[in-house]
N, C-alpha and C. Protein backbone atom coordinates (compact mmCIF):
# COMPACT_ATOMS: atom_id res chain seq x y z
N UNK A 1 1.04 83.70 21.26
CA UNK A 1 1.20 82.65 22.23
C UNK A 1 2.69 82.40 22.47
N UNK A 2 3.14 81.85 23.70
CA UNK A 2 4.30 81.18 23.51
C UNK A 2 4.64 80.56 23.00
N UNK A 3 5.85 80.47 23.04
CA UNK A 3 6.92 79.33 22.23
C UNK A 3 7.41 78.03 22.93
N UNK A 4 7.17 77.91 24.43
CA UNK A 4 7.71 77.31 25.29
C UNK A 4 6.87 75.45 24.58
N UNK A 5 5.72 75.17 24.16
CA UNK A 5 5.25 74.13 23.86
C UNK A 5 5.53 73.55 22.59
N UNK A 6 6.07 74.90 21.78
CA UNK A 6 6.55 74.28 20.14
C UNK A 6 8.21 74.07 20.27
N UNK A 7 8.88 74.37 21.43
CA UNK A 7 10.17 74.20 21.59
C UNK A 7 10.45 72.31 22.26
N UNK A 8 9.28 72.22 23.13
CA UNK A 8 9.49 71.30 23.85
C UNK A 8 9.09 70.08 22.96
N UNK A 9 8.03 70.12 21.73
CA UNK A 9 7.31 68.75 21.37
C UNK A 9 8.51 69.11 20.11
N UNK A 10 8.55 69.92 19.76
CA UNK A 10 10.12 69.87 18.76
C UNK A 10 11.16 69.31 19.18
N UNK A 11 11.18 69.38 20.31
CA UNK A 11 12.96 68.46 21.01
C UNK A 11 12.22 66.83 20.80
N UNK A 12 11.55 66.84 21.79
CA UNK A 12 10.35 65.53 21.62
C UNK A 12 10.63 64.74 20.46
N UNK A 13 10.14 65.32 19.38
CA UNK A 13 10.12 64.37 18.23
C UNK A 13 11.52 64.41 17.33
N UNK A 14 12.28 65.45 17.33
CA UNK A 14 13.74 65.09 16.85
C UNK A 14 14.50 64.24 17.79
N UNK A 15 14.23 63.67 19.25
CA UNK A 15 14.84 62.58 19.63
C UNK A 15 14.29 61.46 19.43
N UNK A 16 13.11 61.59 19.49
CA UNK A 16 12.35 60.19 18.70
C UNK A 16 12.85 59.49 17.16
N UNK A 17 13.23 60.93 16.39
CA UNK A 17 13.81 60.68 15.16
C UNK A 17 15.00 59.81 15.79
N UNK A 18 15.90 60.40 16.08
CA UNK A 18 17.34 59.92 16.50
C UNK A 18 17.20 58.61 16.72
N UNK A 19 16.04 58.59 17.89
CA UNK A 19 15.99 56.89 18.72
C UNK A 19 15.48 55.84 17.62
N UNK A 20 14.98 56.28 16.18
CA UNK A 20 13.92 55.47 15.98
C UNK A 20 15.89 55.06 15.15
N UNK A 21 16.45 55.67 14.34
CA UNK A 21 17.59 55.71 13.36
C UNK A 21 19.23 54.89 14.17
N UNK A 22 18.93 55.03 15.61
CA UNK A 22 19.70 54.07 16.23
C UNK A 22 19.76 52.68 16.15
N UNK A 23 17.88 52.29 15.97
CA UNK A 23 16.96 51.27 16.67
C UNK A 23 17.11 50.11 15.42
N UNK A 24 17.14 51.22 13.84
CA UNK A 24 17.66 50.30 12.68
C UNK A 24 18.90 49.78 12.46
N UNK A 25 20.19 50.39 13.13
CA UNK A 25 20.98 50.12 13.29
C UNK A 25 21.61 48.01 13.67
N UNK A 26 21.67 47.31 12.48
CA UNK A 26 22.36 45.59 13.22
C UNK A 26 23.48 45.53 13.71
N UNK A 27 22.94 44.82 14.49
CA UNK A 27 24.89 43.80 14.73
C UNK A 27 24.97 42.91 13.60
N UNK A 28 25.86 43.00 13.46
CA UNK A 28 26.78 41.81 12.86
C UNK A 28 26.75 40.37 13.96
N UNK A 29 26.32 39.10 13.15
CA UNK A 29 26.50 38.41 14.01
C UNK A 29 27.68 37.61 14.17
N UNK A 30 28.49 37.86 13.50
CA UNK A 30 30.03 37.22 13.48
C UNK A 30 30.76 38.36 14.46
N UNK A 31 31.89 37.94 15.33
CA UNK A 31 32.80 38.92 16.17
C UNK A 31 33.84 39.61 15.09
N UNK A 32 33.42 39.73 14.14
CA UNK A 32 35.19 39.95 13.56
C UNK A 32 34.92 41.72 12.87
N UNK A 33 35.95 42.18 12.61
CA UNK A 33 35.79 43.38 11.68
C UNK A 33 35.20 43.35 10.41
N UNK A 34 35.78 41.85 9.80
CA UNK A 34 35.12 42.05 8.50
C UNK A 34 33.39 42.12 8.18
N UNK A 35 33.21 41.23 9.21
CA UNK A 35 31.41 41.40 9.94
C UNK A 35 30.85 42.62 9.42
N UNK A 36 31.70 43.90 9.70
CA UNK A 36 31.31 44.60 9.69
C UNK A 36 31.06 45.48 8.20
N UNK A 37 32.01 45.09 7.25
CA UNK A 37 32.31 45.81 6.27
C UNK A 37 30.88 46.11 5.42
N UNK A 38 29.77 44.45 5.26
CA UNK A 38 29.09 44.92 4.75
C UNK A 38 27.70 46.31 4.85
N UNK A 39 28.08 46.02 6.48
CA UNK A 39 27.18 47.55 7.06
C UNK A 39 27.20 48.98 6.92
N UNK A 40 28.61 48.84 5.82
CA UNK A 40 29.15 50.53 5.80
C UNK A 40 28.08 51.49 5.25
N UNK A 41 27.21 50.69 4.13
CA UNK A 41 26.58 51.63 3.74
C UNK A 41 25.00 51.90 4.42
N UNK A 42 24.78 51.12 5.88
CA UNK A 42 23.74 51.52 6.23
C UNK A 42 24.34 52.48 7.59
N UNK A 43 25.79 52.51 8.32
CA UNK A 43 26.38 53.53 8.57
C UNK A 43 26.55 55.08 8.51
N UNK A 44 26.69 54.38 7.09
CA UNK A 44 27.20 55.67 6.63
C UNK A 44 25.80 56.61 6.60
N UNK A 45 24.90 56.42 6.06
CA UNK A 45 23.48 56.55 5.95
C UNK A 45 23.20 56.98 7.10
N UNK A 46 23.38 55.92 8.67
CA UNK A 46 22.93 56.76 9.75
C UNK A 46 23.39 57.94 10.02
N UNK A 47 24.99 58.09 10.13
CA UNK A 47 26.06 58.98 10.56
C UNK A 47 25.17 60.15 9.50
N UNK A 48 25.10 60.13 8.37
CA UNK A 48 24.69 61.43 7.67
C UNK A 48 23.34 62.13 7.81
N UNK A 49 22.73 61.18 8.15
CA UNK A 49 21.59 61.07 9.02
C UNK A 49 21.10 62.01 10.11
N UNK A 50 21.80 61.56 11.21
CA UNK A 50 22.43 61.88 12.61
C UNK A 50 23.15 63.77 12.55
N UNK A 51 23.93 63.71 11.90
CA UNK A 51 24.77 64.89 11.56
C UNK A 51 23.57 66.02 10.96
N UNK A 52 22.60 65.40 10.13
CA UNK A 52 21.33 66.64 9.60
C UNK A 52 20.49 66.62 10.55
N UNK A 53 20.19 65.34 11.15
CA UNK A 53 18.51 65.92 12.48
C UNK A 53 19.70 66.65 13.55
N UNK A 54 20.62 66.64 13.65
CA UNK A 54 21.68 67.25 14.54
C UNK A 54 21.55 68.99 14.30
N UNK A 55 21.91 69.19 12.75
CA UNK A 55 21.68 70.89 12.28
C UNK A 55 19.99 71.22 12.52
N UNK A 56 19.59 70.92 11.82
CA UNK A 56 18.30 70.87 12.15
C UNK A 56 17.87 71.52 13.48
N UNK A 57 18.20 70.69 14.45
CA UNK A 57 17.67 70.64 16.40
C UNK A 57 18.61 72.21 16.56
N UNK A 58 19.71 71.72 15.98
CA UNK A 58 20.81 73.33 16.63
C UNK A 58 19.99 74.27 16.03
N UNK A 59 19.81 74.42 14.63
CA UNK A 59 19.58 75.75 14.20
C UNK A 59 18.08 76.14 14.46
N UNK A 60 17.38 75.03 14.75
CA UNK A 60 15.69 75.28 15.27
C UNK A 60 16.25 76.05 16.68
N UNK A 61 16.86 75.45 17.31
CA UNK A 61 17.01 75.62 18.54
C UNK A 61 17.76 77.47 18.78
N UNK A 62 18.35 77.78 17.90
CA UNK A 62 18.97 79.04 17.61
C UNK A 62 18.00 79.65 17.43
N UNK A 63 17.25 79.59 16.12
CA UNK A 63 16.04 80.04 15.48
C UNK A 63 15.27 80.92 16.65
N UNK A 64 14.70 79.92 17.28
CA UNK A 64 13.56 80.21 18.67
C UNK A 64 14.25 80.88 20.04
N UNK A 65 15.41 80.66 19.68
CA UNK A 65 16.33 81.66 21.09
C UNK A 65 16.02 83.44 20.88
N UNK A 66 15.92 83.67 18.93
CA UNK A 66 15.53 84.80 18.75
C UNK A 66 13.66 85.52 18.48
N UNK A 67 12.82 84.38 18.30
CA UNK A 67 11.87 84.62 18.52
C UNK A 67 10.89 84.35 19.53
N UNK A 68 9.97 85.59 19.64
CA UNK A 68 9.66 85.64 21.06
C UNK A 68 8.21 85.26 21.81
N UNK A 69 7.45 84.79 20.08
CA UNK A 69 6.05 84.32 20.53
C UNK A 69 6.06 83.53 19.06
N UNK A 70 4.97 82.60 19.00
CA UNK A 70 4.32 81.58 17.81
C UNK A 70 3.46 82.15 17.60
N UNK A 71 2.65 82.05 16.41
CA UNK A 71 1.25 81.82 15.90
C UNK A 71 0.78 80.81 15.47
N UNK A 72 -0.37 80.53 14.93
CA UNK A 72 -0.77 79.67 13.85
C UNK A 72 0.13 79.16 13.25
N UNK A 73 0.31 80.28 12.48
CA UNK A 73 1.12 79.80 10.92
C UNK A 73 2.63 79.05 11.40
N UNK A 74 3.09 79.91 12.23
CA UNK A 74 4.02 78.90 12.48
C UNK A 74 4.00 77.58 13.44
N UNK A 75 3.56 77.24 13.96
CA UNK A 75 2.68 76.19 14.19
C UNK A 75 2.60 74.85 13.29
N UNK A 76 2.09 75.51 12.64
CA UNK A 76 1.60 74.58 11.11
C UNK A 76 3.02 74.46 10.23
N UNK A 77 3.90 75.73 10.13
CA UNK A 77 5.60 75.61 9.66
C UNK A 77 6.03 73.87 10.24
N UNK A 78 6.06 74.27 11.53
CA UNK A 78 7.05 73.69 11.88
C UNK A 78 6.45 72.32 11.96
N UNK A 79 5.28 72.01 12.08
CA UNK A 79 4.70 71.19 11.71
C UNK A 79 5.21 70.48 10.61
N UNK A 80 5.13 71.01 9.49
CA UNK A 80 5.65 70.50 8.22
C UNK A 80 7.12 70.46 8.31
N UNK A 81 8.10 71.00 9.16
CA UNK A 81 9.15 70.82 9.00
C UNK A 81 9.41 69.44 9.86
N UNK A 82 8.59 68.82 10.86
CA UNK A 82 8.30 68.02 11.63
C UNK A 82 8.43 66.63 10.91
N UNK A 83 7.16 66.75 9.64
CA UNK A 83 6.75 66.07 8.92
C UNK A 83 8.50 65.62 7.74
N UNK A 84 8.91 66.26 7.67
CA UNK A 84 9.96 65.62 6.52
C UNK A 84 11.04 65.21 7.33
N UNK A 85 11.37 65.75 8.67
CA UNK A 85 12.26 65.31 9.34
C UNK A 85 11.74 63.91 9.79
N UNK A 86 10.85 63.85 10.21
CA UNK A 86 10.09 61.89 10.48
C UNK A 86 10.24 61.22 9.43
N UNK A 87 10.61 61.27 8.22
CA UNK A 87 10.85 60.49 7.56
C UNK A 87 12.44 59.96 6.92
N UNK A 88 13.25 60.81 7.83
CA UNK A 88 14.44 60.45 7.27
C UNK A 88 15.13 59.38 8.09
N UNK A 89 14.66 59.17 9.58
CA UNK A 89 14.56 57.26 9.48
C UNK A 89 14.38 56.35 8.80
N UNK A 90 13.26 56.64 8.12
CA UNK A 90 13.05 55.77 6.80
C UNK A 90 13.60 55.75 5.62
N UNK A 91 14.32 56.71 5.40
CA UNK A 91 14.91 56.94 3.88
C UNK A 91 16.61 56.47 4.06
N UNK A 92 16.81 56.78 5.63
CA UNK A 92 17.77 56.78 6.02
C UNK A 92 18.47 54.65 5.84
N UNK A 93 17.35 53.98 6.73
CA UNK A 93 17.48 52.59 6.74
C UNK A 93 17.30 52.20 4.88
N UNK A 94 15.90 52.63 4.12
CA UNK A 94 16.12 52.28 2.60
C UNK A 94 17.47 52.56 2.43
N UNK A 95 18.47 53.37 2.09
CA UNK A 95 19.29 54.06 1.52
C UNK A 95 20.55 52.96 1.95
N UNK A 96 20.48 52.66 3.40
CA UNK A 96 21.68 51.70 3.72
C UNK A 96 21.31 50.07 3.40
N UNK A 97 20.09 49.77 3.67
CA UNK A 97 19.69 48.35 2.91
C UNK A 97 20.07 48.06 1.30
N UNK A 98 19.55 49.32 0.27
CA UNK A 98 19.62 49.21 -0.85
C UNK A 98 21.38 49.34 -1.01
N UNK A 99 21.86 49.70 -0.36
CA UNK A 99 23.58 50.07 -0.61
C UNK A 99 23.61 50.95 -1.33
N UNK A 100 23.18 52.52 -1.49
CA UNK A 100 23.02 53.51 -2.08
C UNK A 100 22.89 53.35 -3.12
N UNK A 101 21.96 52.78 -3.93
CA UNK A 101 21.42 52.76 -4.40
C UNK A 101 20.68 54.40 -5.28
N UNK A 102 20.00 54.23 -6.66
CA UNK A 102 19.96 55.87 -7.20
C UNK A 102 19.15 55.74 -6.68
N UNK A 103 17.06 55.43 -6.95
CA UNK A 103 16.22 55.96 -6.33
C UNK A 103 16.02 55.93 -4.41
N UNK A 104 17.03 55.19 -4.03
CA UNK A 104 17.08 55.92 -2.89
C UNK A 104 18.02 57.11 -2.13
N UNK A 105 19.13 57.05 -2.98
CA UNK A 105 19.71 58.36 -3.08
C UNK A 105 18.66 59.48 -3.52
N UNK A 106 18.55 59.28 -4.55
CA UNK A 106 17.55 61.02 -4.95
C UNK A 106 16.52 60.90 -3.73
N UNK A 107 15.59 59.96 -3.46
CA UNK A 107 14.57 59.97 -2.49
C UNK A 107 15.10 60.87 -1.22
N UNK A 108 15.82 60.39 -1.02
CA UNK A 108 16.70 60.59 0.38
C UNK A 108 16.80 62.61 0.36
N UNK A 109 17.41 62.66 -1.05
CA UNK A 109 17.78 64.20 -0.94
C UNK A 109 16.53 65.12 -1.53
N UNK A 110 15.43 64.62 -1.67
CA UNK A 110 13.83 64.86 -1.93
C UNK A 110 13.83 65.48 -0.26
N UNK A 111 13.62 64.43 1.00
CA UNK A 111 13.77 64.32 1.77
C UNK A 111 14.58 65.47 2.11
N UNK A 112 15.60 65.26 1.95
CA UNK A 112 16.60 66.64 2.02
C UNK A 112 16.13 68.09 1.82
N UNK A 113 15.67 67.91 0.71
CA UNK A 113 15.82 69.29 0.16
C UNK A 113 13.88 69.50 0.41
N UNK A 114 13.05 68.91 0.66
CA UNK A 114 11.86 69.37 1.54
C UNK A 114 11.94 69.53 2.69
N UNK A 115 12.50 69.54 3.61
CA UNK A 115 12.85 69.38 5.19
C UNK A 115 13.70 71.24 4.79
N UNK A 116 14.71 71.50 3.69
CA UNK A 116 14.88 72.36 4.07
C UNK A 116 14.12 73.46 3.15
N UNK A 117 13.15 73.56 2.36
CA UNK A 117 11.58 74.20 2.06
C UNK A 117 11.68 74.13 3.25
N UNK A 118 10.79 73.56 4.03
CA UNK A 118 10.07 73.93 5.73
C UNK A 118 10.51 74.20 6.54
N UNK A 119 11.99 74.46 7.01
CA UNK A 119 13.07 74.79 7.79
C UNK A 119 12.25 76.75 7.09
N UNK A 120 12.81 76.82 5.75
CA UNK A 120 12.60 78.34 5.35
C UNK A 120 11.23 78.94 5.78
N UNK A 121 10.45 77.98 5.28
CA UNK A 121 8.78 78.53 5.49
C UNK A 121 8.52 78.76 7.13
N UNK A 122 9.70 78.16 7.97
CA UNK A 122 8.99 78.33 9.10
C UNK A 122 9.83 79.38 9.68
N UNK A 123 11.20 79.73 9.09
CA UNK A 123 11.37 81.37 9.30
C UNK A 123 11.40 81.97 8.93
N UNK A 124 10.45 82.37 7.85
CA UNK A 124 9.76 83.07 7.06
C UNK A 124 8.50 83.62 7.85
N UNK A 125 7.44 82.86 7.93
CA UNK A 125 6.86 82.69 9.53
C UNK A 125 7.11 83.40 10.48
N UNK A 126 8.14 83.42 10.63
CA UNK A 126 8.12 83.93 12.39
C UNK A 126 8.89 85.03 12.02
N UNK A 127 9.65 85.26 11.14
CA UNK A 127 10.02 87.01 10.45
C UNK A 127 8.63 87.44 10.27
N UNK A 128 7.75 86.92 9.65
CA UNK A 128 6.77 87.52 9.32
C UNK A 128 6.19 88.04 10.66
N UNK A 129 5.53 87.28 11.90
CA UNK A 129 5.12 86.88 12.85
C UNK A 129 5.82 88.81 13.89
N UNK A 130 7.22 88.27 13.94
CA UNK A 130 7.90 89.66 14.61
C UNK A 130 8.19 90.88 14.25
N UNK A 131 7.98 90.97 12.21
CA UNK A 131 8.30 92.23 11.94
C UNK A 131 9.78 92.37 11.18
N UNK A 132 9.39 93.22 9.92
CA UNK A 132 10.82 93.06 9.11
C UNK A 132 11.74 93.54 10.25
N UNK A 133 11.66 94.66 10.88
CA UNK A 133 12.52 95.60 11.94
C UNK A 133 13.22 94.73 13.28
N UNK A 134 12.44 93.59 13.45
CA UNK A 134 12.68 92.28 14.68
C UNK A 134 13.94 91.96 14.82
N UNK A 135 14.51 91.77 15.94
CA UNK A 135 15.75 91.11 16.03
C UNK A 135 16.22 90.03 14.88
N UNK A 136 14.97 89.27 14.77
CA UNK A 136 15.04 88.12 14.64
C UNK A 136 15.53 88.25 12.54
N UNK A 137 14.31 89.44 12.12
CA UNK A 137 15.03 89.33 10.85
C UNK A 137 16.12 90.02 10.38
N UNK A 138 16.41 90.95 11.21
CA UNK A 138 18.03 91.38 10.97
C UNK A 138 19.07 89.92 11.28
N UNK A 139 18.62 89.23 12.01
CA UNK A 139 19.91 87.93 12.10
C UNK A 139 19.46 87.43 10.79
N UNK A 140 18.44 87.23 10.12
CA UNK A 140 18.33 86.37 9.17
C UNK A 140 18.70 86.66 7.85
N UNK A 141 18.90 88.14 7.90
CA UNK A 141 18.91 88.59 6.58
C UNK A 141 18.30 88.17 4.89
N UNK A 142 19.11 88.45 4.51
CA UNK A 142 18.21 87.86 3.58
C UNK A 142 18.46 86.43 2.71
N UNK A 143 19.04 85.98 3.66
CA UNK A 143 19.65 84.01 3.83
C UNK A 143 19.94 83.56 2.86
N UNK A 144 20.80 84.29 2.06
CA UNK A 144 21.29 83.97 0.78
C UNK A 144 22.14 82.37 0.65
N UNK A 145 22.40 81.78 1.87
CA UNK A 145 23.05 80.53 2.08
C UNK A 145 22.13 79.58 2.34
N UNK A 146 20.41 79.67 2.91
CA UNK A 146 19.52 78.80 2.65
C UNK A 146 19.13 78.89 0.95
N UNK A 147 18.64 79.71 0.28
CA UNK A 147 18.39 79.42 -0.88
C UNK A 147 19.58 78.96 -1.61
N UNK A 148 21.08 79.11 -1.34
CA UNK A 148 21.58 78.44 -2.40
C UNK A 148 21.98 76.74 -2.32
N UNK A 149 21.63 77.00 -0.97
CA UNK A 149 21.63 75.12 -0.30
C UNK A 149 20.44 74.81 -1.08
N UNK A 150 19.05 75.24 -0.93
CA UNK A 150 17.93 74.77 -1.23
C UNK A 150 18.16 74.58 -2.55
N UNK A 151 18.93 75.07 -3.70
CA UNK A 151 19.12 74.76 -4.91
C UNK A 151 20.27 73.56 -5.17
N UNK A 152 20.98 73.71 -4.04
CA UNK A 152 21.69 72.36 -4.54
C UNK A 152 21.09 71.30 -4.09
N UNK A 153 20.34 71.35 -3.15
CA UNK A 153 19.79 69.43 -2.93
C UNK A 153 18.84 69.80 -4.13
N UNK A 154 18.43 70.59 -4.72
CA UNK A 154 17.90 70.46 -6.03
C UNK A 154 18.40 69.80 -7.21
N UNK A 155 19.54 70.26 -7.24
CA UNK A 155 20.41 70.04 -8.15
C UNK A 155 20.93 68.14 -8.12
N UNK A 156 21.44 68.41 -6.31
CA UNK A 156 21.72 66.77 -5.99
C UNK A 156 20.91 65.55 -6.50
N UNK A 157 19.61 65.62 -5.94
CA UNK A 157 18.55 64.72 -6.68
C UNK A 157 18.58 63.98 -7.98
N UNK A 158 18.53 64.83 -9.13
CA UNK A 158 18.52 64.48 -10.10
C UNK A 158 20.29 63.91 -10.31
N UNK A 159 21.58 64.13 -9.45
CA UNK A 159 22.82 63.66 -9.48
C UNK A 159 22.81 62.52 -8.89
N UNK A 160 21.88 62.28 -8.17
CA UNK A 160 21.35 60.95 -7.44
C UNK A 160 21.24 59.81 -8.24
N UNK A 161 20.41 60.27 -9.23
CA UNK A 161 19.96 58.86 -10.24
C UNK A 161 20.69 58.73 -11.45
N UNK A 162 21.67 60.09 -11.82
CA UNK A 162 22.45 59.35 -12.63
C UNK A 162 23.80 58.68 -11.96
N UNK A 163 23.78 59.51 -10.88
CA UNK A 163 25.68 58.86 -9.76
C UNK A 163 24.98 58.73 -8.81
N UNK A 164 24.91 58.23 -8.12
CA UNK A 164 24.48 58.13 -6.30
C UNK A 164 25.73 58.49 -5.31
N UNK A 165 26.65 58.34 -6.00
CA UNK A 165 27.76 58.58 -4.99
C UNK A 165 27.98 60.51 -5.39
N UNK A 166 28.01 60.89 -6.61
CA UNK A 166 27.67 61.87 -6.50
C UNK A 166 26.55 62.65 -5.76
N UNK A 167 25.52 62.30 -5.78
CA UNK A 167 24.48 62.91 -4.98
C UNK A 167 24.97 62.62 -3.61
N UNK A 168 25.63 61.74 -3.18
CA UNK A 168 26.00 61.96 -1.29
C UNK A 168 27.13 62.54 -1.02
N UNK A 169 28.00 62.94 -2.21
CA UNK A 169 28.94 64.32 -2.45
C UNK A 169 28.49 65.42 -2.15
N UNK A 170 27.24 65.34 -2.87
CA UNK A 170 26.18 67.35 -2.54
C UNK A 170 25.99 66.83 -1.02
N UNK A 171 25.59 65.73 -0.74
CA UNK A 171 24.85 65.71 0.81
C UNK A 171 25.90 66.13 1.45
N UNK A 172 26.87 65.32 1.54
CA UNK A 172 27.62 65.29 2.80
C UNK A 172 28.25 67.00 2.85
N UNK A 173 28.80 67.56 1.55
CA UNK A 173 28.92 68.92 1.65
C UNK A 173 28.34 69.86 1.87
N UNK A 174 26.82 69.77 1.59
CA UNK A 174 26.14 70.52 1.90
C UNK A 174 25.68 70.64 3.83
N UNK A 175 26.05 68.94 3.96
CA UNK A 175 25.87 69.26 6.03
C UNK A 175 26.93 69.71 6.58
N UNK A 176 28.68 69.95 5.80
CA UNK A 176 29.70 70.43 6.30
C UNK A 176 29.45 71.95 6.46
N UNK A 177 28.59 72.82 5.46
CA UNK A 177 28.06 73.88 4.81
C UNK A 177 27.50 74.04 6.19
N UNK A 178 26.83 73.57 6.90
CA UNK A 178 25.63 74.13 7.90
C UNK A 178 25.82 73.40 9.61
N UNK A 179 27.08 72.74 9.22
CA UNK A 179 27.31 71.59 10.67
C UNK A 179 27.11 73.12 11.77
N UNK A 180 28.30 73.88 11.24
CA UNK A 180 28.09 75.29 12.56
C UNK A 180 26.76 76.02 12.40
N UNK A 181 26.37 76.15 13.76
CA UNK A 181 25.52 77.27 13.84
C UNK A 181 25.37 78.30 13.10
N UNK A 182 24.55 78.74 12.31
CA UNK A 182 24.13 80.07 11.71
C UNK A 182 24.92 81.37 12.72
N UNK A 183 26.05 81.77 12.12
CA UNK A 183 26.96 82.71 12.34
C UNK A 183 25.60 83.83 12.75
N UNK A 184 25.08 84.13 11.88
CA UNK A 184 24.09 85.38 11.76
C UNK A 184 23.00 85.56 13.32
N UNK A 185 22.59 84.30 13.45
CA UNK A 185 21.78 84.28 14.73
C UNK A 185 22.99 83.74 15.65
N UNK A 186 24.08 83.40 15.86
CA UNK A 186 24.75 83.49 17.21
C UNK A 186 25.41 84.85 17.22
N UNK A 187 25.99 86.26 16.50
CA UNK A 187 26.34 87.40 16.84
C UNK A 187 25.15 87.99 17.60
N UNK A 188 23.61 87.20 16.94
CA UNK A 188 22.54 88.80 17.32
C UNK A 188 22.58 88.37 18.91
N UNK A 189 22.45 89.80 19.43
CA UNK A 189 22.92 90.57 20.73
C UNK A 189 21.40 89.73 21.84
N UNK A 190 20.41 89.22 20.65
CA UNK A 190 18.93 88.67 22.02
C UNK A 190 19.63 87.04 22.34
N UNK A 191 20.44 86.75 21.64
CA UNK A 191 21.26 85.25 22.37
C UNK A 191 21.70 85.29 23.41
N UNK A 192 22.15 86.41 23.69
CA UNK A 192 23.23 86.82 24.94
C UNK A 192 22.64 86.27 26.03
């Protein structure tokens, strides 16, 4: 089947994410700067937020530039990758209410680091879907930079609940790690 309906309800609901993570966003009801100081940490929370459903949309969006039909299975992938990305509104607002707080730090990079499980499973999927020989899995190779991400929000989690500020050390480095496009799928030649 095409891809044209899992591209479109995928944009769909990663702006819904966005809109819902704006929507938690307060004013301050005093005019002044200092108003503001105590909001940093539900800020900061959005901004890091914002910056991952951001990689996410790009590299989905890369992803599907190189593959050329869906199935089932991926379907149901991205589905689940659907599923952990909808919840980081929510982990996102806990995380800045609690003032980073540990169990919502580790929660958060739970969150993290399942969103990117289903990011893999769903191009895994669609390698599977096109064929080791496919455009699509020569760009992917053998993604030695998703599994070693996938081991550090592993790692982060449990740095969560003993430091929290450590665990948004792994975060925030790990979205500097992936802010650019997957080098590998913008050289392959079916982007053009």
């Amino acid at each position: 089947m095409g891809k044209g309906r899992l591209e479109a309800f995928s944009d769909g609901v990663i702006a819904i994410i966005i809109t819902i993570m704006v929507l938690e966003l307060k004013v301050p009801h005093e005019p002044t700067l200092e108003a503001l100081l105590p909001l940093w940490p539900l800020f900061f929370s959005y901004v890091l937020s914002f910056v991952y459903v951001g990689i996410y949309w790009n590299n989905h969006h890369h992803l599907l530039q190189l593959a050329r039909r869906v199935d089932g299975r991926a379907l149901w992938a991205n589905l689940h990758l659907l599923f952990w990305l909808s919840l980081v509104p929510f982990m996102t607002n806990w995380l800045g209410e609690q003032r980073m707080a540990a169990w919502p730090m580790a929660l958060y990079g739970v969150v993290l680091l399942m969103s990117a499980i289903a990011y893999d499973l769903l191009v895994r999927s669609l390698v599977r879907l096109h064929g080791p020989r496919s455009e699509l899995a020569r760009a992917i190779g053998r993604d030695t930079k998703g599994w070693i991400s996938i081991a550090l929000y592993a790692v982060g989690v449990p740095l969560s609940l003993w430091q929290p500020l450590v665990g948004a050390a792994f975060y925030v480095g790990l979205a500097l790690v992936w802010i650019r496009p997957d080098p590998r799928v913008e050289r392959s030649p079916a982007q053009v």
